[in-house]
Protein backbone atom coordinates (compact mmCIF):
# COMPACT_ATOMS: atom_id res chain seq x y z
CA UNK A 1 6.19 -12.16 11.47
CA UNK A 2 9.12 -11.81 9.06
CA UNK A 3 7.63 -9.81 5.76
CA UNK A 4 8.78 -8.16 2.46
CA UNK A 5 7.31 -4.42 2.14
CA UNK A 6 5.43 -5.18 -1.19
CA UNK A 7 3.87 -1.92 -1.85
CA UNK A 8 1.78 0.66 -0.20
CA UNK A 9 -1.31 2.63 -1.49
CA UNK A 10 -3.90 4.84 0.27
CA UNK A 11 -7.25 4.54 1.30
CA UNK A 12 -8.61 7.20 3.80
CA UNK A 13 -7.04 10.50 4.65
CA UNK A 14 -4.42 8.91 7.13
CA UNK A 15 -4.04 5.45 6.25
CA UNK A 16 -2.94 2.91 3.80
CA UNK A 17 -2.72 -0.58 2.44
CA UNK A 18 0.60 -2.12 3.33
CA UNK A 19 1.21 -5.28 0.64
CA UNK A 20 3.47 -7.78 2.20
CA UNK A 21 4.92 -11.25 1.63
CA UNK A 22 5.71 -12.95 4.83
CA UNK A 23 6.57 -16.52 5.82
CA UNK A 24 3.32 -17.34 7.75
CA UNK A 25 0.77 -15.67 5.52
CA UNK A 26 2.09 -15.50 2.12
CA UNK A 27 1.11 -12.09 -0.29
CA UNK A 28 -0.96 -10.15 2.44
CA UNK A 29 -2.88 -7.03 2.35
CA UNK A 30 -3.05 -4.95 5.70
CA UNK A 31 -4.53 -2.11 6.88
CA UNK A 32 -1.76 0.40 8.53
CA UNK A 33 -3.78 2.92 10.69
CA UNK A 34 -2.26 6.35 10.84
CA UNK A 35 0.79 5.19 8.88
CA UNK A 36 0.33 9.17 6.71
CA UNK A 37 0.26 10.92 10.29
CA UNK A 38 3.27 13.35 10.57
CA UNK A 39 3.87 11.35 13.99
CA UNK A 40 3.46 7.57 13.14
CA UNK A 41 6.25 5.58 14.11
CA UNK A 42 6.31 2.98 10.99
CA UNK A 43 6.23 5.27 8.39
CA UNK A 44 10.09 5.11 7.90
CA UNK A 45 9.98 1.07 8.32
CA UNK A 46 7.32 0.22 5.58
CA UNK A 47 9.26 1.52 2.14
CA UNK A 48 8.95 -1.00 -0.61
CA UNK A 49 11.47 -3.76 -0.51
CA UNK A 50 12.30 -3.29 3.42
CA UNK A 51 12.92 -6.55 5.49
CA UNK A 52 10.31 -6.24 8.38
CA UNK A 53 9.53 -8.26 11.40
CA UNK A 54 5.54 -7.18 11.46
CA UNK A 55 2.14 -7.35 14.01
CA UNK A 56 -0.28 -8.31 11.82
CA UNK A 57 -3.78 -9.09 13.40
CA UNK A 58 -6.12 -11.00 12.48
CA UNK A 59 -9.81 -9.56 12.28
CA UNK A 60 -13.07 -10.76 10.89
CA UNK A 61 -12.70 -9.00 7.50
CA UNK A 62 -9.15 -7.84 7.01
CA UNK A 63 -5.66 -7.57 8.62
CA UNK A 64 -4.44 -4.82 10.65
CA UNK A 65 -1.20 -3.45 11.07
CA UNK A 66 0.12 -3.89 14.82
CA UNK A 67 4.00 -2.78 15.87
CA UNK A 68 6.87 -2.81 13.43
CA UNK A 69 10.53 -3.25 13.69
CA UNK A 70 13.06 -3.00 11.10
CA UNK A 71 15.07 -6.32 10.29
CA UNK A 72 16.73 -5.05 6.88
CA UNK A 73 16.45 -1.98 4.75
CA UNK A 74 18.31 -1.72 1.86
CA UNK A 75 20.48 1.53 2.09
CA UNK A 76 22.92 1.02 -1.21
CA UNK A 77 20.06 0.35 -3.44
CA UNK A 78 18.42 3.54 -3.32
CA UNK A 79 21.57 5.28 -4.07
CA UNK A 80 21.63 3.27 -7.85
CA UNK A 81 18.54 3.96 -9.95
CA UNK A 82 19.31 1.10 -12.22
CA UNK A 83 19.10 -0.99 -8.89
CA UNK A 84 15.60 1.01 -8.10
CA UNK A 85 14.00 -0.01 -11.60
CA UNK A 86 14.40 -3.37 -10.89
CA UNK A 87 13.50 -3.18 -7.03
CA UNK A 88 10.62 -1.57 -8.58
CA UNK A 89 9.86 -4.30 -11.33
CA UNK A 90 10.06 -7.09 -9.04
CA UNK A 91 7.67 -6.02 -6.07
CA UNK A 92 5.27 -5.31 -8.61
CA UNK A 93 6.19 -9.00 -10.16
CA UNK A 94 5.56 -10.33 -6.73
CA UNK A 95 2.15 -8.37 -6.53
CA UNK A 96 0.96 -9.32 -9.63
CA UNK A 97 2.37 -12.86 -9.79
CA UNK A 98 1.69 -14.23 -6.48
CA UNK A 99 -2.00 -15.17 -4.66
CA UNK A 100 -2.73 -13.91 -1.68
CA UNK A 101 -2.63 -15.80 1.13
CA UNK A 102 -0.07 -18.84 0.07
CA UNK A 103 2.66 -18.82 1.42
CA UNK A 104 5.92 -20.28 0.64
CA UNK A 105 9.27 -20.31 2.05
CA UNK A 106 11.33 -21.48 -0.70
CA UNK A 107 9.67 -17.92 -2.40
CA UNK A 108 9.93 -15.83 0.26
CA UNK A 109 13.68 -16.70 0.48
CA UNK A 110 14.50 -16.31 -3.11
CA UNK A 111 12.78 -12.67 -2.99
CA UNK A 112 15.21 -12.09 0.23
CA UNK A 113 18.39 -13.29 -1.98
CA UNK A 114 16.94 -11.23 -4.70
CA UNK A 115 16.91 -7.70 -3.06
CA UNK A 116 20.35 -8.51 -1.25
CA UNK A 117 21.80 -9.16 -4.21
CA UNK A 118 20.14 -5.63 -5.63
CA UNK A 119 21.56 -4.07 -2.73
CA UNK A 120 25.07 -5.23 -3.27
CA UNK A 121 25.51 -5.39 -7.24
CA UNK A 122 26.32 -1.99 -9.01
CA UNK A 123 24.66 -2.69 -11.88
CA UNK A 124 22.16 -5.05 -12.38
CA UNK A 125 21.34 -6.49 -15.68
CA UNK A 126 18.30 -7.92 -17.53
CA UNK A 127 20.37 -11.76 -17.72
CA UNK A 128 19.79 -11.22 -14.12
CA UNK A 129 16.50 -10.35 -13.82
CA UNK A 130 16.06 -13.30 -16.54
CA UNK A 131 17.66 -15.64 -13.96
CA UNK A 132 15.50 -14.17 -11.43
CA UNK A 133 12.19 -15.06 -12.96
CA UNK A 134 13.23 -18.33 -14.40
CA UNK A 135 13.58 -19.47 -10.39
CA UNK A 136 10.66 -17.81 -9.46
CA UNK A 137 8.67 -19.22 -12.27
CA UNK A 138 9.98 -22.82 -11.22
CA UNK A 139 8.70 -22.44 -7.61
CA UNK A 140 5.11 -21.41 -8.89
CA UNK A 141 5.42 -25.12 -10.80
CA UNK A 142 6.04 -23.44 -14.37
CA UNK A 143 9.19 -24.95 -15.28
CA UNK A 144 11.03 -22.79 -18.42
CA UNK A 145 14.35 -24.61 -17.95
CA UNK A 146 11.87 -27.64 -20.06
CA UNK A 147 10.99 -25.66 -22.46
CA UNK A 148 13.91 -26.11 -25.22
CA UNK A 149 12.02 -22.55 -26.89
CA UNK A 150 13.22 -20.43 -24.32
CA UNK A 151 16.71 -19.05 -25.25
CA UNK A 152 16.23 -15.24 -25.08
CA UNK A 153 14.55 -12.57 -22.77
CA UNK A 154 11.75 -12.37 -25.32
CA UNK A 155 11.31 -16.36 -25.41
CA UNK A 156 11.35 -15.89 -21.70
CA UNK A 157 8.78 -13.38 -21.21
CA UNK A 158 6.23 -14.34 -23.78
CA UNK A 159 6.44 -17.97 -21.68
CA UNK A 160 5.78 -16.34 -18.42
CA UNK A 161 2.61 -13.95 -19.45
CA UNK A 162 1.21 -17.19 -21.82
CA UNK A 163 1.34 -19.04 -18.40
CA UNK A 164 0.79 -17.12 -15.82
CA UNK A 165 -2.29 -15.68 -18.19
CA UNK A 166 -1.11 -12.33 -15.80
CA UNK A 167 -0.22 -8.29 -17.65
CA UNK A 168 3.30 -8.43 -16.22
CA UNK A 169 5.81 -5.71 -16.92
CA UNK A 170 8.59 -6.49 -19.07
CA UNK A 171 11.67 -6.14 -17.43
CA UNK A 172 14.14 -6.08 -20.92
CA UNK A 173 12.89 -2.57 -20.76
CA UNK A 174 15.05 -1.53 -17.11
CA UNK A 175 18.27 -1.20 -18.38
CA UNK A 176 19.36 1.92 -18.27
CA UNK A 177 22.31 3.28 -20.98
């Protein structure tokens, strides 16, 4: 299934927790076997923000990580740390943000658009990231565009953490001089 690479984080000596967003399942956690062995195959695949087409399977308690093949990984944005901040920002937005287990295609597509545009802008700003979260917002049914408040990243913000009742990272502090 088509996923975002979310984040990763361990849990036993050789394996970790691969966070993904995919079409099918929505915000996922899976269990990658192996995945910190010297010799595992989808190490290099599963980097935060990478485009992957993913095994998951399906077990009584949890998900486990099957095969893995790249679809896109983002080459140009690691080369600009501005871009990486915000790459950054928004997985952990997604994290944070989304439940687990919804999913949504109109999301899942606006997070694609999102890190291609990362990939390809120079310089990404905070009126973009602004933009960013102002469509996101509207898919999760919180509609700032309404409220006749919000004129400023700070308006902006405040709306999002008084609705979302969520801790989420304030992106006016990326930008890098």
């Amino acid at each position: 299934m088509l996923s975002i690479v979310l984040s990763r984080r361990d849990i036993r000596e050789f394996d970790q927790i691969v966070a993904f967003y995919s079409l099918e399942y929505g915000r996922v956690d899976v269990l990658a076997r192996g995945l910190k062995k010297i010799l595992s195959k989808n190490s290099a695949y599963l980097l935060p923000g990478n485009i992957v087409e993913a095994e998951i399977i399906v077990g009584k308690e949890n998900f486990t990580l099957g095969a893995v093949e790249p679809v896109e990984s983002w080459s140009d944005l690691w080369k600009n740390f501005s871009s990486q901040l915000f790459l950054q920002w928004s997985l952990n937005f997604a994290t944070v943000l989304l439940h687990k287990q919804e999913p949504d295609a109109q999301i899942f597509k606006l997070f694609y658009r999102w890190l291609k545009f990362l990939n390809e802008t120079g310089t990404p700003s905070v009126a973009l990231a602004d933009h960013f979260v102002k469509r996101l917002l509207a898919c999760l049914g919180f509609d700032p565009e309404q409220d006749k408040k919000i004129n400023d990243h700070k308006s902006l913000y405040n709306f999002a953490v008084y609705h979302t009742e969520k801790h989420l990272g304030d992106w006016g502090t990326l930008s890098v001089p």
